[in-house]
PDB file of N, CA and C in Angstrom:
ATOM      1  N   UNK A   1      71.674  87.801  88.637  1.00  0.00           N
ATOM      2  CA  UNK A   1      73.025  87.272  88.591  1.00  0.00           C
ATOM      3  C   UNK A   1      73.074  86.029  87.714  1.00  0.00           C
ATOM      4  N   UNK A   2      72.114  85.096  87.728  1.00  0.00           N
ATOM      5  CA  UNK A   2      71.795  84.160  86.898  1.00  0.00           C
ATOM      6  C   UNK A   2      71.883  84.498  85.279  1.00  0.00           C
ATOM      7  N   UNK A   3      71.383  85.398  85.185  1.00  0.00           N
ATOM      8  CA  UNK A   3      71.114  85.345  84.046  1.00  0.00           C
ATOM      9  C   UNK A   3      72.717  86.439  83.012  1.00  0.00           C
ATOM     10  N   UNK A   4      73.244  86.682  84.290  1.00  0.00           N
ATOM     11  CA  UNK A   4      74.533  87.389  83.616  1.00  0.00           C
ATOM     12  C   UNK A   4      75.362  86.605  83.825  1.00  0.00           C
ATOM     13  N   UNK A   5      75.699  85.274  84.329  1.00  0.00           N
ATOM     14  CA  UNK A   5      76.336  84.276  84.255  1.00  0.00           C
ATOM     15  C   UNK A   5      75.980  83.567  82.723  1.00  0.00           C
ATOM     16  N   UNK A   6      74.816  83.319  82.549  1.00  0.00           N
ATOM     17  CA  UNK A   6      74.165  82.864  81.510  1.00  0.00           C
ATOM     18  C   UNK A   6      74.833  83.701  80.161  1.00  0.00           C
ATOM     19  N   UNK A   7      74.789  85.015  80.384  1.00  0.00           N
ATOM     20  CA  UNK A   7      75.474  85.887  79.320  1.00  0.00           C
ATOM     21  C   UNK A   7      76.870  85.674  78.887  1.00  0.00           C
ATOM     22  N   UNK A   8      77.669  85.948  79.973  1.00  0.00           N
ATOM     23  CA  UNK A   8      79.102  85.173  80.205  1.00  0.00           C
ATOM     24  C   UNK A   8      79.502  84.330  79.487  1.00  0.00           C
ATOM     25  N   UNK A   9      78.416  82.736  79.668  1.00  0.00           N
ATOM     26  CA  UNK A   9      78.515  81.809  78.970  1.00  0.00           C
ATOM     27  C   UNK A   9      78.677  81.835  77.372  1.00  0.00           C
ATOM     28  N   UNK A  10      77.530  82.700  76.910  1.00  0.00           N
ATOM     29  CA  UNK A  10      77.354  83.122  75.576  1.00  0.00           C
ATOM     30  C   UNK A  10      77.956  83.983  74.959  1.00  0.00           C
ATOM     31  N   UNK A  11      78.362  84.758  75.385  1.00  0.00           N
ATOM     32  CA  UNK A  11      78.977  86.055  74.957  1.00  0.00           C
ATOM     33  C   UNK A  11      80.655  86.150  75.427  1.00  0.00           C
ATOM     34  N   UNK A  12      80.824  85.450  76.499  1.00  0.00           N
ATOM     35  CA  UNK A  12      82.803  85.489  76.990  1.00  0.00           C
ATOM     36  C   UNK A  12      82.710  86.793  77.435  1.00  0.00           C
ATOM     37  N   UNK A  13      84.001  87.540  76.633  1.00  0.00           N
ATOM     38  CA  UNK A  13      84.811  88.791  77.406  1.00  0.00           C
ATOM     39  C   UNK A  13      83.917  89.968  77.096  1.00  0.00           C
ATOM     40  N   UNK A  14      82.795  89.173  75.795  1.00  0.00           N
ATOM     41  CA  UNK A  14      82.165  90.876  75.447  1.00  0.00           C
ATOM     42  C   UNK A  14      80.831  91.017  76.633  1.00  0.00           C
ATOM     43  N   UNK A  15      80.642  89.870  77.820  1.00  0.00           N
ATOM     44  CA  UNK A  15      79.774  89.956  78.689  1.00  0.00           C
ATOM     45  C   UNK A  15      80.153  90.768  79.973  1.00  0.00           C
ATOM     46  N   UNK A  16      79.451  91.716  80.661  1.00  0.00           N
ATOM     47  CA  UNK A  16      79.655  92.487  81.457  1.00  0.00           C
ATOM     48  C   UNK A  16      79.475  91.493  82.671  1.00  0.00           C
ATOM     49  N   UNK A  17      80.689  90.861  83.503  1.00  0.00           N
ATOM     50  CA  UNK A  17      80.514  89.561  84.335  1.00  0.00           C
ATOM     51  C   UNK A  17      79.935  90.016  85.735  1.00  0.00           C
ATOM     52  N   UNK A  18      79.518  89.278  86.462  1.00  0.00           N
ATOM     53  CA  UNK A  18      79.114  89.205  87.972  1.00  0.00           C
ATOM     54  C   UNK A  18      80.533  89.477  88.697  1.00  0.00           C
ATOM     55  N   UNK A  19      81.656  88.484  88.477  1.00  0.00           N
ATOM     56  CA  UNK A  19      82.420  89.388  88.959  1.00  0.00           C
ATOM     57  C   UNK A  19      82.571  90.793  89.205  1.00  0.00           C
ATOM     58  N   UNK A  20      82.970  91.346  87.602  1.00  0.00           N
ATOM     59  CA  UNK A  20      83.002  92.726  87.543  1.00  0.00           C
ATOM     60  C   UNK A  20      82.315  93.919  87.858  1.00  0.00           C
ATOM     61  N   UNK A  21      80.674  93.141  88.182  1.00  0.00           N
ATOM     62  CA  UNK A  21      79.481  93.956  88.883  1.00  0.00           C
ATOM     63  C   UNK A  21      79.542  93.891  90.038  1.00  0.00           C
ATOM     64  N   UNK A  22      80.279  92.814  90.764  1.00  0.00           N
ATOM     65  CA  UNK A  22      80.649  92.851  92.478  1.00  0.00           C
ATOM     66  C   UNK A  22      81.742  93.413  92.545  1.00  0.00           C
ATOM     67  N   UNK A  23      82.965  93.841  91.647  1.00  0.00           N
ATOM     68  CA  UNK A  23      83.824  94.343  92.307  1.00  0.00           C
ATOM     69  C   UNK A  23      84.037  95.897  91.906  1.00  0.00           C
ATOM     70  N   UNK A  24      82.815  96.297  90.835  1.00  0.00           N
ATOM     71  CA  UNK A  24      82.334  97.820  91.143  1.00  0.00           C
ATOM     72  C   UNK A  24      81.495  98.082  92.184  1.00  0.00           C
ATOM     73  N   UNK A  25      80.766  97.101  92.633  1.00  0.00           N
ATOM     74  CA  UNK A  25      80.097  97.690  93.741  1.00  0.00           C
ATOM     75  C   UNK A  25      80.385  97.967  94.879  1.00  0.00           C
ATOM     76  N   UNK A  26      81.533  96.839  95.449  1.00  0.00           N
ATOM     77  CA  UNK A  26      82.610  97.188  96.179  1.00  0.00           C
ATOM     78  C   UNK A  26      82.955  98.214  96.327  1.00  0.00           C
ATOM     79  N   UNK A  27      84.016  98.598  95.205  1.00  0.00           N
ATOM     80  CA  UNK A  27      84.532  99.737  95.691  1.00  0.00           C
ATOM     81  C   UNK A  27      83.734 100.816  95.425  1.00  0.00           C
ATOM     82  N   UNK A  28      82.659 100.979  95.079  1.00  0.00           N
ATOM     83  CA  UNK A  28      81.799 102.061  94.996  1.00  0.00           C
ATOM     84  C   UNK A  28      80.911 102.101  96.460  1.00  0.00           C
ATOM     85  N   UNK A  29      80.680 101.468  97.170  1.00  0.00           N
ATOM     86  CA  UNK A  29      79.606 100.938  97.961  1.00  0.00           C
ATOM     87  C   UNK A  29      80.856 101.053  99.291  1.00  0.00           C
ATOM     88  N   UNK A  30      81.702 100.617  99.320  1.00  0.00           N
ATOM     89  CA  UNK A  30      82.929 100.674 100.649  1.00  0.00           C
ATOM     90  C   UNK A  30      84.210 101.464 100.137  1.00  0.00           C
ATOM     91  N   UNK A  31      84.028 102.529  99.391  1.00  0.00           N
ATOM     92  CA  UNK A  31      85.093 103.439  99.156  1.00  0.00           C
ATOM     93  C   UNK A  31      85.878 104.190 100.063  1.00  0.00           C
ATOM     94  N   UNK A  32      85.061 104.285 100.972  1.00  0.00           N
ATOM     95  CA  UNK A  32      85.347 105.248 102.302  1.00  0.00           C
ATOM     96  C   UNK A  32      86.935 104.238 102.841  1.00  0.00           C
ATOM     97  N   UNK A  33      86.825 103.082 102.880  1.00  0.00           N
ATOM     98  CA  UNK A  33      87.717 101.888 103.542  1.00  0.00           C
ATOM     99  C   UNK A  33      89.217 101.945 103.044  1.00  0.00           C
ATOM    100  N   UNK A  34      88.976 101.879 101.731  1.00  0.00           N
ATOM    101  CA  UNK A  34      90.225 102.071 100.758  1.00  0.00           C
ATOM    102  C   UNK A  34      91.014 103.719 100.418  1.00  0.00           C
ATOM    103  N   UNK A  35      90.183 104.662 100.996  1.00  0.00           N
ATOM    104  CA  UNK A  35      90.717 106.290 101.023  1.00  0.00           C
ATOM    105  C   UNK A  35      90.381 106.661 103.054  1.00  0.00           C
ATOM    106  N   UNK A  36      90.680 105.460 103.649  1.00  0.00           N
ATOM    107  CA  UNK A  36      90.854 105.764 104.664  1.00  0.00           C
ATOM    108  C   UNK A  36      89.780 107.000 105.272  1.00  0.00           C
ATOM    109  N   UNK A  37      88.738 107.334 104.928  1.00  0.00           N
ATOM    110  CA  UNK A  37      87.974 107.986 105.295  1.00  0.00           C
ATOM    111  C   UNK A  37      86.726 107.144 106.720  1.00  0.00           C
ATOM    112  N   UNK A  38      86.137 108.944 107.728  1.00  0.00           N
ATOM    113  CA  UNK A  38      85.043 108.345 108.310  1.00  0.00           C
ATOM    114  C   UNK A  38      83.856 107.905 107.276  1.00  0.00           C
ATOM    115  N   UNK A  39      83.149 107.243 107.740  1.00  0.00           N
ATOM    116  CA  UNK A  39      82.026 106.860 107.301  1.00  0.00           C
ATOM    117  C   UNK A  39      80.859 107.485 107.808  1.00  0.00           C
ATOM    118  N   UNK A  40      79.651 108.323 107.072  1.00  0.00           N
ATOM    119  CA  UNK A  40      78.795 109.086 107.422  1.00  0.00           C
ATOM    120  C   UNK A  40      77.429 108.053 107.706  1.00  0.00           C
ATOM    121  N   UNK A  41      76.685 108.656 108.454  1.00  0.00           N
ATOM    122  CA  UNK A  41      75.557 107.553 108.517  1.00  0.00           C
ATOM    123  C   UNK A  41      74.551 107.171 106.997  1.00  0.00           C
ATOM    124  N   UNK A  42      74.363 108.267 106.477  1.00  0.00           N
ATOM    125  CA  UNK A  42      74.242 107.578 105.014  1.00  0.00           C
ATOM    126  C   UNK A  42      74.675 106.107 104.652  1.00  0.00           C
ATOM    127  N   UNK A  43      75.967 106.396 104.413  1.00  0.00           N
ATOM    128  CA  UNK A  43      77.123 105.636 103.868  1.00  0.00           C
ATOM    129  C   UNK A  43      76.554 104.124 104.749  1.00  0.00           C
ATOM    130  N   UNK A  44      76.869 104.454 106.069  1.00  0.00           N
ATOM    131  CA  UNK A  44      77.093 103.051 106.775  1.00  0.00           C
ATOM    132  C   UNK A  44      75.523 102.399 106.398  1.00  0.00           C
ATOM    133  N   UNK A  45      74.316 102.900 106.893  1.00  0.00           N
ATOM    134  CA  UNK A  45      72.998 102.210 106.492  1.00  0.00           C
ATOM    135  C   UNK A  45      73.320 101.459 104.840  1.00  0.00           C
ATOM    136  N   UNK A  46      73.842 102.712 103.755  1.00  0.00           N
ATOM    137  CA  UNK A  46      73.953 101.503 102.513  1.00  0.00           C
ATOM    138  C   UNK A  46      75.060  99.988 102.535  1.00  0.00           C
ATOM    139  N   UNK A  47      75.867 100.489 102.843  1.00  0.00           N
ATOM    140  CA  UNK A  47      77.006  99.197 103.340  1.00  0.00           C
ATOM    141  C   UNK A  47      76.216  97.793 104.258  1.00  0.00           C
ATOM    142  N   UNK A  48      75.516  98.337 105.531  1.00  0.00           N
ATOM    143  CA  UNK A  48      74.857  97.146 105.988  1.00  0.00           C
ATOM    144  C   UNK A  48      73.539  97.070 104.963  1.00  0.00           C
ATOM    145  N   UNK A  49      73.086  97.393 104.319  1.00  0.00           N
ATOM    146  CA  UNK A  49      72.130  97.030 103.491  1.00  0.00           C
ATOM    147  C   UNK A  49      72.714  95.784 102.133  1.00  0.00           C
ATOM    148  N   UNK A  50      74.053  96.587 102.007  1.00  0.00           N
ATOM    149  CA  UNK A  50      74.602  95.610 100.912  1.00  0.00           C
ATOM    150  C   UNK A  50      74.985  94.462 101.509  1.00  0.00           C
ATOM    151  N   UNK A  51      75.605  94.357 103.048  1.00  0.00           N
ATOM    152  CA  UNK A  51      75.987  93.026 103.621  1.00  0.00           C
ATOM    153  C   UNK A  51      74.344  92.144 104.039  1.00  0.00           C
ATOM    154  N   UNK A  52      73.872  92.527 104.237  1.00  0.00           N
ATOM    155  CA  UNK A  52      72.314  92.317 103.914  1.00  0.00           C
ATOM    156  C   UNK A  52      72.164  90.883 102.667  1.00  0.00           C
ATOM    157  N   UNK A  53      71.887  91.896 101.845  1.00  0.00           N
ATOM    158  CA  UNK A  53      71.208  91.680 100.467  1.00  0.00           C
ATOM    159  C   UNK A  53      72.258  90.300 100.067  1.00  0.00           C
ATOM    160  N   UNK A  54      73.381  90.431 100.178  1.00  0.00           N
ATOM    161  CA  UNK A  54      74.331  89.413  99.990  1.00  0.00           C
ATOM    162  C   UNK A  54      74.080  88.007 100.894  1.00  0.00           C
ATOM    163  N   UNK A  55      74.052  88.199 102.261  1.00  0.00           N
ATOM    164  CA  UNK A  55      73.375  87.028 103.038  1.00  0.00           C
ATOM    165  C   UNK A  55      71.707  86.854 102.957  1.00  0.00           C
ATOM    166  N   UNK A  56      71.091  87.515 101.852  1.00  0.00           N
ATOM    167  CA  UNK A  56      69.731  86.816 101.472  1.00  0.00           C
ATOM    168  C   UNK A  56      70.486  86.027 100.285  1.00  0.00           C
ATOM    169  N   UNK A  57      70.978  86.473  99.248  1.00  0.00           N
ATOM    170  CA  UNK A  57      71.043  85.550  98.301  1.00  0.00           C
ATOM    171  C   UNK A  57      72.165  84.116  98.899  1.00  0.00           C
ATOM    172  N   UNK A  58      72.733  84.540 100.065  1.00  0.00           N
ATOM    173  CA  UNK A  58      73.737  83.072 100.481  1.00  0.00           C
ATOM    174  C   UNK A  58      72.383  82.065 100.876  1.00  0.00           C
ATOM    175  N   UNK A  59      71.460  82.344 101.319  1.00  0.00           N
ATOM    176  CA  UNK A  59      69.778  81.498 101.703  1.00  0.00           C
ATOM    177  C   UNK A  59      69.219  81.417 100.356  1.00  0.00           C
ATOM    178  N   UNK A  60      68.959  81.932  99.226  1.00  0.00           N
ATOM    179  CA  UNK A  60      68.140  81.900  98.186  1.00  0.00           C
ATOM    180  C   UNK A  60      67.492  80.672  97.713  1.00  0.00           C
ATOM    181  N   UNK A  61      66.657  80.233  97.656  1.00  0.00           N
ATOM    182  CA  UNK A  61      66.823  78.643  97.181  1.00  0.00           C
ATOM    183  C   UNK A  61      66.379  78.532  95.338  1.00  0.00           C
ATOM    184  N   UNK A  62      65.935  79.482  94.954  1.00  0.00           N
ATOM    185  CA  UNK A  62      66.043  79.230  93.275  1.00  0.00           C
ATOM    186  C   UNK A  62      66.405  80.678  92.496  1.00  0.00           C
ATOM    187  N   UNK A  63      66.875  80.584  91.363  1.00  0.00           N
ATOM    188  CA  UNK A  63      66.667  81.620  90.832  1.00  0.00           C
ATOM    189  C   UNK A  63      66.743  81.327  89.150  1.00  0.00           C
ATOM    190  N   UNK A  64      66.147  82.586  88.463  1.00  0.00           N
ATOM    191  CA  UNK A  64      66.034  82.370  87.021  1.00  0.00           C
ATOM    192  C   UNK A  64      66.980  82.501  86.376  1.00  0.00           C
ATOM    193  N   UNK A  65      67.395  81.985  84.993  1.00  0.00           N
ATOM    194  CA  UNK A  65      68.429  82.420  84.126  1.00  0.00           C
ATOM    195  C   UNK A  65      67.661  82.245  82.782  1.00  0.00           C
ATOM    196  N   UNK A  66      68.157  81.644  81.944  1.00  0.00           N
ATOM    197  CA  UNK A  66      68.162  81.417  80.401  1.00  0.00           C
ATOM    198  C   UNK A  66      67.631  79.963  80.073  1.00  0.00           C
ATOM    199  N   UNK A  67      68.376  79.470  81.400  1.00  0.00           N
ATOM    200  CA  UNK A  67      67.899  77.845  81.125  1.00  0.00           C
ATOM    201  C   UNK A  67      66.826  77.256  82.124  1.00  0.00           C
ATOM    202  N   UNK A  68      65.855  78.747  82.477  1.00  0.00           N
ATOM    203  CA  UNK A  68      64.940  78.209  83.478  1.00  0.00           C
ATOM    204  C   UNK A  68      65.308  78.456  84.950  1.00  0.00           C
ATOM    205  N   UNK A  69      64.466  78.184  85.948  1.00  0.00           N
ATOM    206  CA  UNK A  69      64.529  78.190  87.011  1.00  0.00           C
ATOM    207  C   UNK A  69      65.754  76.891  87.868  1.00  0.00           C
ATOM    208  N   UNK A  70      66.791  77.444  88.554  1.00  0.00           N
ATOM    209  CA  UNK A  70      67.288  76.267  88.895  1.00  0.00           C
ATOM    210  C   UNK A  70      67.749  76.785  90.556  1.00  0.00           C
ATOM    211  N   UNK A  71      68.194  75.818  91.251  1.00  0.00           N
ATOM    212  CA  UNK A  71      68.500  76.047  92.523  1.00  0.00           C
ATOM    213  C   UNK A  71      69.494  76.830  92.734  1.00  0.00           C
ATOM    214  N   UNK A  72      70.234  77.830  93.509  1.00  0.00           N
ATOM    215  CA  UNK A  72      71.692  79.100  93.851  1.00  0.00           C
ATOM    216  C   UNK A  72      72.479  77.704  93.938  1.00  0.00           C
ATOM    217  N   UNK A  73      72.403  76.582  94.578  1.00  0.00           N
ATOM    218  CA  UNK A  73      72.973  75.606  95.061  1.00  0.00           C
ATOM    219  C   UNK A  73      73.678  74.969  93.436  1.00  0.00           C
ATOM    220  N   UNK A  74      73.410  74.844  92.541  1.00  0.00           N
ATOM    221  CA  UNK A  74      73.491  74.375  91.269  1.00  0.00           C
ATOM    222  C   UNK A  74      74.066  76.217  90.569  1.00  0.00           C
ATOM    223  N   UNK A  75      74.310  77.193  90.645  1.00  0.00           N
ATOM    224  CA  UNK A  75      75.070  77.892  90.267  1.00  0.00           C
ATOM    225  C   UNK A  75      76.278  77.963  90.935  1.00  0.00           C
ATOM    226  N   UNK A  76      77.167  79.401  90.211  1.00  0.00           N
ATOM    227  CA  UNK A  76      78.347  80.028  91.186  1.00  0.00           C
ATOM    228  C   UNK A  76      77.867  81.205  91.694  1.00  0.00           C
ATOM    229  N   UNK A  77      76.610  81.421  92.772  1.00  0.00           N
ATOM    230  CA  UNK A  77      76.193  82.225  92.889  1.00  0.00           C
ATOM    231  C   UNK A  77      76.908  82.297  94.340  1.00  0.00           C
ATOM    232  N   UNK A  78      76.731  81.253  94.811  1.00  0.00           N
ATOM    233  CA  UNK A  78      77.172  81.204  96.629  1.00  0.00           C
ATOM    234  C   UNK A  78      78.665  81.383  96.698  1.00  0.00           C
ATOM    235  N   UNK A  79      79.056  80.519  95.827  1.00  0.00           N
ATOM    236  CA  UNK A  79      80.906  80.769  96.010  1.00  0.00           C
ATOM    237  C   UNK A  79      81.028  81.798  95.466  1.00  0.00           C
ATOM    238  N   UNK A  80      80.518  82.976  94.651  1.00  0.00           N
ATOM    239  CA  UNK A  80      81.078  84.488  94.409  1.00  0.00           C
ATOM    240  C   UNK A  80      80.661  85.187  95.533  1.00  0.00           C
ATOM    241  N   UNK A  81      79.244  85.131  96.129  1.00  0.00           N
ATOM    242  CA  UNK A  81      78.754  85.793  97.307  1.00  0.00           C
ATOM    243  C   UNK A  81      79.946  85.649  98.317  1.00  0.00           C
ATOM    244  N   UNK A  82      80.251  84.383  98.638  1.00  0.00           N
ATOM    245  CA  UNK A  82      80.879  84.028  99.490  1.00  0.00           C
ATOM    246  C   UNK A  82      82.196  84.711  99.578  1.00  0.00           C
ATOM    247  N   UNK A  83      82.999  84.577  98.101  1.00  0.00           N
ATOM    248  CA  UNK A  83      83.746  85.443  98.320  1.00  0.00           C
ATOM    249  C   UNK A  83      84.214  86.799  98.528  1.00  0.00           C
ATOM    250  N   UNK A  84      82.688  87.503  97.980  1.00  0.00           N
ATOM    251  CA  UNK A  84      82.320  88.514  98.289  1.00  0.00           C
ATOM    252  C   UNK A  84      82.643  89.018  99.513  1.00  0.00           C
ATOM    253  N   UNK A  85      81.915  88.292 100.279  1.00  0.00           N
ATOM    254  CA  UNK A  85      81.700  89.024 101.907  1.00  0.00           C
ATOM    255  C   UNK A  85      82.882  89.023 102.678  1.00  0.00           C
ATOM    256  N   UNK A  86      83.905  87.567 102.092  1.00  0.00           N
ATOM    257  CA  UNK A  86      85.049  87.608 102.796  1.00  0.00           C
ATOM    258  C   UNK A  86      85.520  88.838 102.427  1.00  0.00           C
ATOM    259  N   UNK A  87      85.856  89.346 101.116  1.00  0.00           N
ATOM    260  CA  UNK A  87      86.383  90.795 100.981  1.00  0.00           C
ATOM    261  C   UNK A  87      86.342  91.695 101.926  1.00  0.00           C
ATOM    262  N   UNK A  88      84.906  91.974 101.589  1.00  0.00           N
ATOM    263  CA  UNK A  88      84.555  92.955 102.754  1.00  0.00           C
ATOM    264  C   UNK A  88      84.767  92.849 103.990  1.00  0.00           C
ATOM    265  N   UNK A  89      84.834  91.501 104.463  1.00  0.00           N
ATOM    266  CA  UNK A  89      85.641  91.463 106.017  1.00  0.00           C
ATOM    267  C   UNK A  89      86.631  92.072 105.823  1.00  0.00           C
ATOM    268  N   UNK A  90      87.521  91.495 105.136  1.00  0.00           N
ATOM    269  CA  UNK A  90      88.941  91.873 105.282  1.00  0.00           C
ATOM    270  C   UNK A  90      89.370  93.078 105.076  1.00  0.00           C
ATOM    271  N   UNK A  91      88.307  94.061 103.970  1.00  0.00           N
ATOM    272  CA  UNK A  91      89.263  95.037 104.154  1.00  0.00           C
ATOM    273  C   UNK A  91      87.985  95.975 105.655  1.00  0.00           C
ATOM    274  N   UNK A  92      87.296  95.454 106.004  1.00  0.00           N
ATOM    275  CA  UNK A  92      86.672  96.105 107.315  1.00  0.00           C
ATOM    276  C   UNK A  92      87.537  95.986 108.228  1.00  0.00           C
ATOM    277  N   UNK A  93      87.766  94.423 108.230  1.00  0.00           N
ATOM    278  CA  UNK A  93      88.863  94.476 109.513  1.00  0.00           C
ATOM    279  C   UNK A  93      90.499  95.409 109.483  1.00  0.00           C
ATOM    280  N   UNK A  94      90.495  95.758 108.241  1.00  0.00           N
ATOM    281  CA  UNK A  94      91.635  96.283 108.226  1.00  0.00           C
ATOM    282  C   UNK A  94      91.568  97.647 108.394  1.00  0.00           C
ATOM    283  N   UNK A  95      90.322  98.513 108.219  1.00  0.00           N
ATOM    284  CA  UNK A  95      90.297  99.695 108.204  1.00  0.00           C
ATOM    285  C   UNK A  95      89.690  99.675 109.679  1.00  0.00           C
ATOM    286  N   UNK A  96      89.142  99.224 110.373  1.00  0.00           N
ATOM    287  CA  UNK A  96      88.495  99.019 111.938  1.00  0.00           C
ATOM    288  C   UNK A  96      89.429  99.881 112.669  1.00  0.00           C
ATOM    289  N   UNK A  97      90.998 100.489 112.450  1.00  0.00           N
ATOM    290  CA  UNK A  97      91.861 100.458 113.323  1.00  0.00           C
ATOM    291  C   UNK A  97      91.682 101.873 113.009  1.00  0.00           C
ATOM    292  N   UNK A  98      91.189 102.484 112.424  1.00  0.00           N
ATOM    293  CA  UNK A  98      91.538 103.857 112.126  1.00  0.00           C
ATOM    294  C   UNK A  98      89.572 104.657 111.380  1.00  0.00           C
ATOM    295  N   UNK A  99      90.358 105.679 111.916  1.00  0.00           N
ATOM    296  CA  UNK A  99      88.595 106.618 111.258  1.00  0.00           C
ATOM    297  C   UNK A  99      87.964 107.141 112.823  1.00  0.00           C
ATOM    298  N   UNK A 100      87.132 107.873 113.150  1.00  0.00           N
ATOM    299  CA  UNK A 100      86.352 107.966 114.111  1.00  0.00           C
ATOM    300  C   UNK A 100      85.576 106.868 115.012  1.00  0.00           C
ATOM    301  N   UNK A 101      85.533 107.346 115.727  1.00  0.00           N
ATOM    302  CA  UNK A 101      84.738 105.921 116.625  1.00  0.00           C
ATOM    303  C   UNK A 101      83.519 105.522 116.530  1.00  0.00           C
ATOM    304  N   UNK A 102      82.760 105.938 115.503  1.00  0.00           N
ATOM    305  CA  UNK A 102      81.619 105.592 115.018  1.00  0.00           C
ATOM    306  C   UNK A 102      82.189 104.259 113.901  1.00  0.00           C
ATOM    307  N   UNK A 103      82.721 105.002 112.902  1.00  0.00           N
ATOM    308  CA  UNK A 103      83.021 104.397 111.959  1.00  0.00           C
ATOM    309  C   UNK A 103      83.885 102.722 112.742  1.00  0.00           C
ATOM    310  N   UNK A 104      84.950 103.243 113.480  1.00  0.00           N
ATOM    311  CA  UNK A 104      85.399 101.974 113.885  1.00  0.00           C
ATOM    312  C   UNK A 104      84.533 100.914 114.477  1.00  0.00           C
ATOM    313  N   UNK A 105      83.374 101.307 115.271  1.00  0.00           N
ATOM    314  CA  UNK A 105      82.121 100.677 115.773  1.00  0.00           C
ATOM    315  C   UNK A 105      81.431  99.786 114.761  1.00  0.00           C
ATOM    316  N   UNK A 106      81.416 100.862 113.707  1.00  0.00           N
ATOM    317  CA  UNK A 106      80.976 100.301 112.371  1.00  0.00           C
ATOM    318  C   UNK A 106      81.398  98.823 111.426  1.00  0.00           C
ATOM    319  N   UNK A 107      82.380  99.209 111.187  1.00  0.00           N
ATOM    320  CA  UNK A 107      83.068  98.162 111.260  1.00  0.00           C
ATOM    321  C   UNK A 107      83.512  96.900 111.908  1.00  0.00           C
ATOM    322  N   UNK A 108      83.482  97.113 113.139  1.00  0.00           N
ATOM    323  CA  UNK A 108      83.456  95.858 113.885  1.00  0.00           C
ATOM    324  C   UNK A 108      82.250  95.437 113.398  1.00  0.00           C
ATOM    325  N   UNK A 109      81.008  95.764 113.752  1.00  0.00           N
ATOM    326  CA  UNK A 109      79.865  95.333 113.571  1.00  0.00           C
ATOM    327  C   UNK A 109      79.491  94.454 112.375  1.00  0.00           C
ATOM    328  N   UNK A 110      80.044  95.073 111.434  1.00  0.00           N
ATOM    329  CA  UNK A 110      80.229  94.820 109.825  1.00  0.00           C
ATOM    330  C   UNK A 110      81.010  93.076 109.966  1.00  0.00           C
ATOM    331  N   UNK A 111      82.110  93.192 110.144  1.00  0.00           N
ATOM    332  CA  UNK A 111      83.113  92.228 110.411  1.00  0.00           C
ATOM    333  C   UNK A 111      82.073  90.688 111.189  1.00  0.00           C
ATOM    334  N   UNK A 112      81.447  91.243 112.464  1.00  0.00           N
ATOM    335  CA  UNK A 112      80.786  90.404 112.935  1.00  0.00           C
ATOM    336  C   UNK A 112      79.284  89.586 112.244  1.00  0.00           C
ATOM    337  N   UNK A 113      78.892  90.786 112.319  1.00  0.00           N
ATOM    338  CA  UNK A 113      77.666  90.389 110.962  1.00  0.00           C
ATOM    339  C   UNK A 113      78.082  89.388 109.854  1.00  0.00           C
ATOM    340  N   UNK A 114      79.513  89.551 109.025  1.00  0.00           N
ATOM    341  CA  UNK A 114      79.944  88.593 108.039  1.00  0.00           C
ATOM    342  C   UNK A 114      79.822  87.143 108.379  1.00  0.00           C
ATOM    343  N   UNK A 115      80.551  87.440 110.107  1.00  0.00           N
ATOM    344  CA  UNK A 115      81.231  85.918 110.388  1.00  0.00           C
ATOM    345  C   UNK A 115      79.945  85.316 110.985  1.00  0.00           C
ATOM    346  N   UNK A 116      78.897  85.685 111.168  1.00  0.00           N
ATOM    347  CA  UNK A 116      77.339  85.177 111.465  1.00  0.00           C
ATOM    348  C   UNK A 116      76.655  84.246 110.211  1.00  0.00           C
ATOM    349  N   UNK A 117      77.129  85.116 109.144  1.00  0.00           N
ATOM    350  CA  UNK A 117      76.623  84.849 107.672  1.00  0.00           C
ATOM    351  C   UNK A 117      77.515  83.963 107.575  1.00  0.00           C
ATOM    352  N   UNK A 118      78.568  83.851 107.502  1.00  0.00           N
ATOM    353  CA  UNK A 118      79.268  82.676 106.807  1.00  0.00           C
ATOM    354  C   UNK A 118      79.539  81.498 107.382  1.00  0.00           C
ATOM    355  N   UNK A 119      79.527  81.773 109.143  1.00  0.00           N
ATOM    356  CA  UNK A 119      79.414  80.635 110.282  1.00  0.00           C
ATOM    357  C   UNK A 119      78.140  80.239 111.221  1.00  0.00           C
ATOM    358  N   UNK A 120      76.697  80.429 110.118  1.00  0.00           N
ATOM    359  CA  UNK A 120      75.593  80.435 111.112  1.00  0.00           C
ATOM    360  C   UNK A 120      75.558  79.597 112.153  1.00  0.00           C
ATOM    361  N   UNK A 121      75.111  79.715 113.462  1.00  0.00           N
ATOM    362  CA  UNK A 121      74.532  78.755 114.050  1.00  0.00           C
ATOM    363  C   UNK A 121      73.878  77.840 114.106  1.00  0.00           C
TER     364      UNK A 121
END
């Protein structure tokens, strides 16, 4: 992510942004949410894997780019994560109300897991 921020910098609109790589993954990764569909167990293991992977990099303490090794704390790595996950709350919590009762299970879970990550103890 560092280092496609770094690109960004150099390159502008012709850089393929972190944004735009989080908000294909999104909807590629939680599609089921937005076409109102159940969620298969496949599906759900990759989704908590991605809410995962997102609250390791909210802990990360360095990472590489162009200009060297520097702290997540000294990028926009945490405030995109961050806003990241709120997404995904929101549209979890919004789809929670509907789908099978797995999936709705799912989702809560999802929802809770976020607010752990973003309100640790």
């Amino acid at each position: 992510m560092m280092r496609m921020i770094d690109n960004e910098t150099l390159n502008d609109s012709e850089a393929y942004s972190v944004m735009s790589m989080m908000t294909d993954l999104r909807e590629g990764i939680w599609s089921e949410l937005s076409r109102g569909r159940s969620i298969d167990a496949y599906r759900r293991n990759l989704q908590r894997a991605h809410v995962e992977r997102l609250a390791e990099l909210m802990v990360s303490k360095d990472v590489t780019g162009r200009r060297g090794t520097v702290t997540v704390k000294e990028s926009d790595i945490i405030p995109i994560v961050r806003g990241e996950l709120n997404s995904i709350k929101q549209m979890a919590q919004n789809a929670s109300r509907r789908g099978n009762t797995i999936t709705r299970y799912h989702l809560q879970d999802i929802v809770e897991r976020i607010e752990a990550i973003l309100e640790p103890k």
